[in-house]
N, C-alpha and C. Protein backbone atom coordinates (compact mmCIF):
# COMPACT_ATOMS: atom_id res chain seq x y z
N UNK A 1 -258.68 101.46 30.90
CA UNK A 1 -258.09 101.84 32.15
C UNK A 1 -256.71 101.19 32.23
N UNK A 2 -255.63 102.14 32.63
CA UNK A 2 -254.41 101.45 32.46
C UNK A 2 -253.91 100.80 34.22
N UNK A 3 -253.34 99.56 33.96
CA UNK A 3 -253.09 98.45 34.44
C UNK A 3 -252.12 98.31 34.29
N UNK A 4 -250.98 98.52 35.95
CA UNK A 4 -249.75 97.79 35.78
C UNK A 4 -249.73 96.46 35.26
N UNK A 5 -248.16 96.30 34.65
CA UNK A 5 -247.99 94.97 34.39
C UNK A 5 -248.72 93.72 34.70
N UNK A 6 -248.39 93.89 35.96
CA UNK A 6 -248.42 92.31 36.96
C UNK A 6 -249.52 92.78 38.22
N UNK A 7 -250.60 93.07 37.71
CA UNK A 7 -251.73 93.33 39.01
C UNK A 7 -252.55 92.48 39.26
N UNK A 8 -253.27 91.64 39.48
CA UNK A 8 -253.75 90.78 40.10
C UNK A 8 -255.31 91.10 40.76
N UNK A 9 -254.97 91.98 41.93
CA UNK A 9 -255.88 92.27 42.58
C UNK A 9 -256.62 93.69 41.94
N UNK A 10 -255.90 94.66 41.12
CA UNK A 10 -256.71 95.23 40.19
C UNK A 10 -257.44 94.72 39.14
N UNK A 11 -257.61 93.27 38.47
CA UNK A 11 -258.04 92.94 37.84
C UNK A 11 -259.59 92.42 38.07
N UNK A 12 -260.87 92.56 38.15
CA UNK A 12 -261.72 92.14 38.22
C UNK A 12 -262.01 90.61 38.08
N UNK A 13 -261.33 90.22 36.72
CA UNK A 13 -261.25 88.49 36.82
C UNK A 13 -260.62 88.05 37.43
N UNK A 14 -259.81 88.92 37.52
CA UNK A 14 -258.72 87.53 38.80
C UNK A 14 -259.47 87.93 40.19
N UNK A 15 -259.60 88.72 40.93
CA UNK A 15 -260.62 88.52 42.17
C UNK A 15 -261.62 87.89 42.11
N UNK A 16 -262.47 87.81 41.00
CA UNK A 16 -263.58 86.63 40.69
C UNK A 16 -263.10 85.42 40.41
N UNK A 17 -262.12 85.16 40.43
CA UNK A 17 -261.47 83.35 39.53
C UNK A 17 -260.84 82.87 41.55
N UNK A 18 -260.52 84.38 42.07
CA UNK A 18 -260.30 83.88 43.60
C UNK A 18 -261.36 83.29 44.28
N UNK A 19 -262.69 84.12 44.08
CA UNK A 19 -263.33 83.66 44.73
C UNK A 19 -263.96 82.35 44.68
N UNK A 20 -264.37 82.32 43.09
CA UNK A 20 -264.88 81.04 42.69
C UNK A 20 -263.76 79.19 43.22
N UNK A 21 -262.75 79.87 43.61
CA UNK A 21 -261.78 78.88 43.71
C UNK A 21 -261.53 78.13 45.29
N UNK A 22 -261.86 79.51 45.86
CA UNK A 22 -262.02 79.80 47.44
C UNK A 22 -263.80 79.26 47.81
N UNK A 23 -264.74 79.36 46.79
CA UNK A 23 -266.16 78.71 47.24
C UNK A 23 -266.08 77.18 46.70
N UNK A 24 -265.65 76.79 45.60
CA UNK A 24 -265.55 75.51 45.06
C UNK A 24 -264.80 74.66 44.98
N UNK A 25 -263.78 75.45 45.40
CA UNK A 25 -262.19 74.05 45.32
C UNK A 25 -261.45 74.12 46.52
N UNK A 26 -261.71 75.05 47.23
CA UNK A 26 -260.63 74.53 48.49
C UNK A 26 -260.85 73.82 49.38
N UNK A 27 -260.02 72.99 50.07
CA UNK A 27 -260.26 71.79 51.05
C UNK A 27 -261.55 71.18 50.70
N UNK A 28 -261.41 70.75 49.17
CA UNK A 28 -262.69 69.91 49.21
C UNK A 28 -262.20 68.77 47.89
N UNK A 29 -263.03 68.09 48.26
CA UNK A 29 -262.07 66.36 47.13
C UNK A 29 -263.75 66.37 46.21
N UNK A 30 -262.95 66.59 44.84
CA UNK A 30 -264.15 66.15 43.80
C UNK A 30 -263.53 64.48 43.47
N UNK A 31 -264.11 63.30 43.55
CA UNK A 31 -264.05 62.27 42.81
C UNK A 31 -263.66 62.13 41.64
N UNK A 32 -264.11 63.46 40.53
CA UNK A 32 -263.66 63.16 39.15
C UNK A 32 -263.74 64.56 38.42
N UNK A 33 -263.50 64.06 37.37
CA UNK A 33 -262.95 65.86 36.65
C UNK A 33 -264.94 66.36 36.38
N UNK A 34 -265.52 65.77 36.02
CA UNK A 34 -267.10 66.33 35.89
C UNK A 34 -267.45 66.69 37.22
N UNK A 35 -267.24 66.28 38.50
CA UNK A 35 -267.91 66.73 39.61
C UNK A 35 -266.90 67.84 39.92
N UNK A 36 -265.66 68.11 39.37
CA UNK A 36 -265.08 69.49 39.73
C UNK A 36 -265.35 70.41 39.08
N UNK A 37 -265.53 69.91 37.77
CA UNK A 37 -265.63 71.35 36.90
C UNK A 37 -267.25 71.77 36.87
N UNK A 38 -268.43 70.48 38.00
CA UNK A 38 -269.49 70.93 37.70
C UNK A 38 -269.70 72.21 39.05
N UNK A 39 -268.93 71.59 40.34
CA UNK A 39 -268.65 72.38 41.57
C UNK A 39 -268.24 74.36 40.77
N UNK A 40 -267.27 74.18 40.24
CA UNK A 40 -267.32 75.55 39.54
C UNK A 40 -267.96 76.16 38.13
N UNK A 41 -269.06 75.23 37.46
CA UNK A 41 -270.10 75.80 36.99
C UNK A 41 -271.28 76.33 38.05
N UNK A 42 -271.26 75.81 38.84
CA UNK A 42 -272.47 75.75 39.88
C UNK A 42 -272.38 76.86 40.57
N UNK A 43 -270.96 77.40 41.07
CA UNK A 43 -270.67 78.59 41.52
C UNK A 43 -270.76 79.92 40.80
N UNK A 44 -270.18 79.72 39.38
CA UNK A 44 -270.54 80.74 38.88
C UNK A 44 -271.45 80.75 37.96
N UNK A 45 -272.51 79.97 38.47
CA UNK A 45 -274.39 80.02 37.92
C UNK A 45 -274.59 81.05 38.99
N UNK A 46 -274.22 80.79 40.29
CA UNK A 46 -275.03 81.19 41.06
C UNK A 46 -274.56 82.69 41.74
N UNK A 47 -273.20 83.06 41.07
CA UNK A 47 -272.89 84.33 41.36
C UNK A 47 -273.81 85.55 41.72
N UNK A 48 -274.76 85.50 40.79
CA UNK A 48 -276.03 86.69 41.15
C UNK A 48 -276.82 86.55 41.76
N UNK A 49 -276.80 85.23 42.21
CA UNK A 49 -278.44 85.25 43.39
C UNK A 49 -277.53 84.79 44.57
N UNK A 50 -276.78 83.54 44.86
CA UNK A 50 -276.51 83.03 46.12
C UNK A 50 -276.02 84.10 46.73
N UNK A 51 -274.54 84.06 45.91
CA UNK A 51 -273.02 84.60 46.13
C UNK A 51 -273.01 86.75 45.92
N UNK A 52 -274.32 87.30 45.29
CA UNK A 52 -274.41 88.66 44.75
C UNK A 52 -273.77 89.52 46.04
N UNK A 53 -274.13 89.22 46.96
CA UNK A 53 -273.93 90.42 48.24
C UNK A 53 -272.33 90.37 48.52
N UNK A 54 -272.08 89.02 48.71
CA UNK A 54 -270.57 89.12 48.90
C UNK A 54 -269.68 89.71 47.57
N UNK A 55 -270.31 89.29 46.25
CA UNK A 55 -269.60 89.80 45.08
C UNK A 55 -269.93 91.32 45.26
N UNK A 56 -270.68 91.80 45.64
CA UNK A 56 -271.06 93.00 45.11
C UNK A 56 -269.91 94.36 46.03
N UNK A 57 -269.66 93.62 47.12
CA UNK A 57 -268.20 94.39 48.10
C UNK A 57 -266.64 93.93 46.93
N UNK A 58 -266.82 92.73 46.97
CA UNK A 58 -265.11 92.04 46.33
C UNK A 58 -265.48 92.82 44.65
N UNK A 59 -266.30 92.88 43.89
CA UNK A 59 -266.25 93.17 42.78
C UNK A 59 -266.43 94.96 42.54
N UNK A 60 -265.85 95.67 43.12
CA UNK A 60 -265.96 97.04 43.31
C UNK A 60 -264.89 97.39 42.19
N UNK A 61 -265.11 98.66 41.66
CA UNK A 61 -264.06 99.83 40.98
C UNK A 61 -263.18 101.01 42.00
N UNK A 62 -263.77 100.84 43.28
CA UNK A 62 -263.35 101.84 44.60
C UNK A 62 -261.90 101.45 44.42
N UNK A 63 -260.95 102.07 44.13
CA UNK A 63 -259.47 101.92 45.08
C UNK A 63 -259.21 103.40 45.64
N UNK A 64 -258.38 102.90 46.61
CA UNK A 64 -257.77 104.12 47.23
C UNK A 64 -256.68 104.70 46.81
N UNK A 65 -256.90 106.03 46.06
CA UNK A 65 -255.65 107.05 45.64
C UNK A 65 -254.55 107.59 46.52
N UNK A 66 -253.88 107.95 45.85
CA UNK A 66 -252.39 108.87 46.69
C UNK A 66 -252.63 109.98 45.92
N UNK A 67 -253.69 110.79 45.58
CA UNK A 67 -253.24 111.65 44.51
C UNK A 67 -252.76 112.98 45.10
N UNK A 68 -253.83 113.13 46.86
CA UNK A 68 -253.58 114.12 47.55
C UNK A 68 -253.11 113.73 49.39
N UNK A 69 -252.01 112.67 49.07
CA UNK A 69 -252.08 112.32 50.36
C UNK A 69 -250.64 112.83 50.70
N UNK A 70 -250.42 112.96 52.20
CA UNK A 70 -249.40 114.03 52.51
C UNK A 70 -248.53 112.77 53.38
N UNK A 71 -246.87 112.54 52.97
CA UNK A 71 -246.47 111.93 53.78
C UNK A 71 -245.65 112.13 54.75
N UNK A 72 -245.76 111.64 55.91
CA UNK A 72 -245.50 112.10 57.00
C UNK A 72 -243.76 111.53 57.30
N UNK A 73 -242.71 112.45 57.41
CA UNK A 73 -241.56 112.37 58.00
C UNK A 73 -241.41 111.55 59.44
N UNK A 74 -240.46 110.54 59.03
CA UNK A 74 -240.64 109.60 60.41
C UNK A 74 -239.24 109.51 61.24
């Protein structure tokens, strides 16, 4: 599937590397590099059972086309 350059939010991993970052690392203090990097093993152990319902909206193939959309003169 072709992929502008610089997309981000079309990319499946990068919306998953958001989320995991947004459940495990923000506003939160790990003590040491093992309790951070265990905070984001732990998250994405648990992607399919905790976290599945919310992944299952953010991790979609749905985008919205222009293929037949009519634009309106303003």
């Amino acid at each position: 599937m072709f992929l502008p350059p610089y997309s981000p939010n079309l990319n499946l991993i990068e919306r998953f590397w958001k989320f995991v970052k947004k459940r495990a690392l923000a506003s939160r203090y790990h003590e040491d590099f093992d309790e951070f990097s265990q905070a984001i093993t732990d998250c994405i152990n648990n992607a399919t059972t905790t976290h599945k319902a919310e992944l299952k909206t953010l991790l979609t193939l749905n985008f919205q086309t222009f293929e037949n959309a009519k634009v309106l003169a303003g």
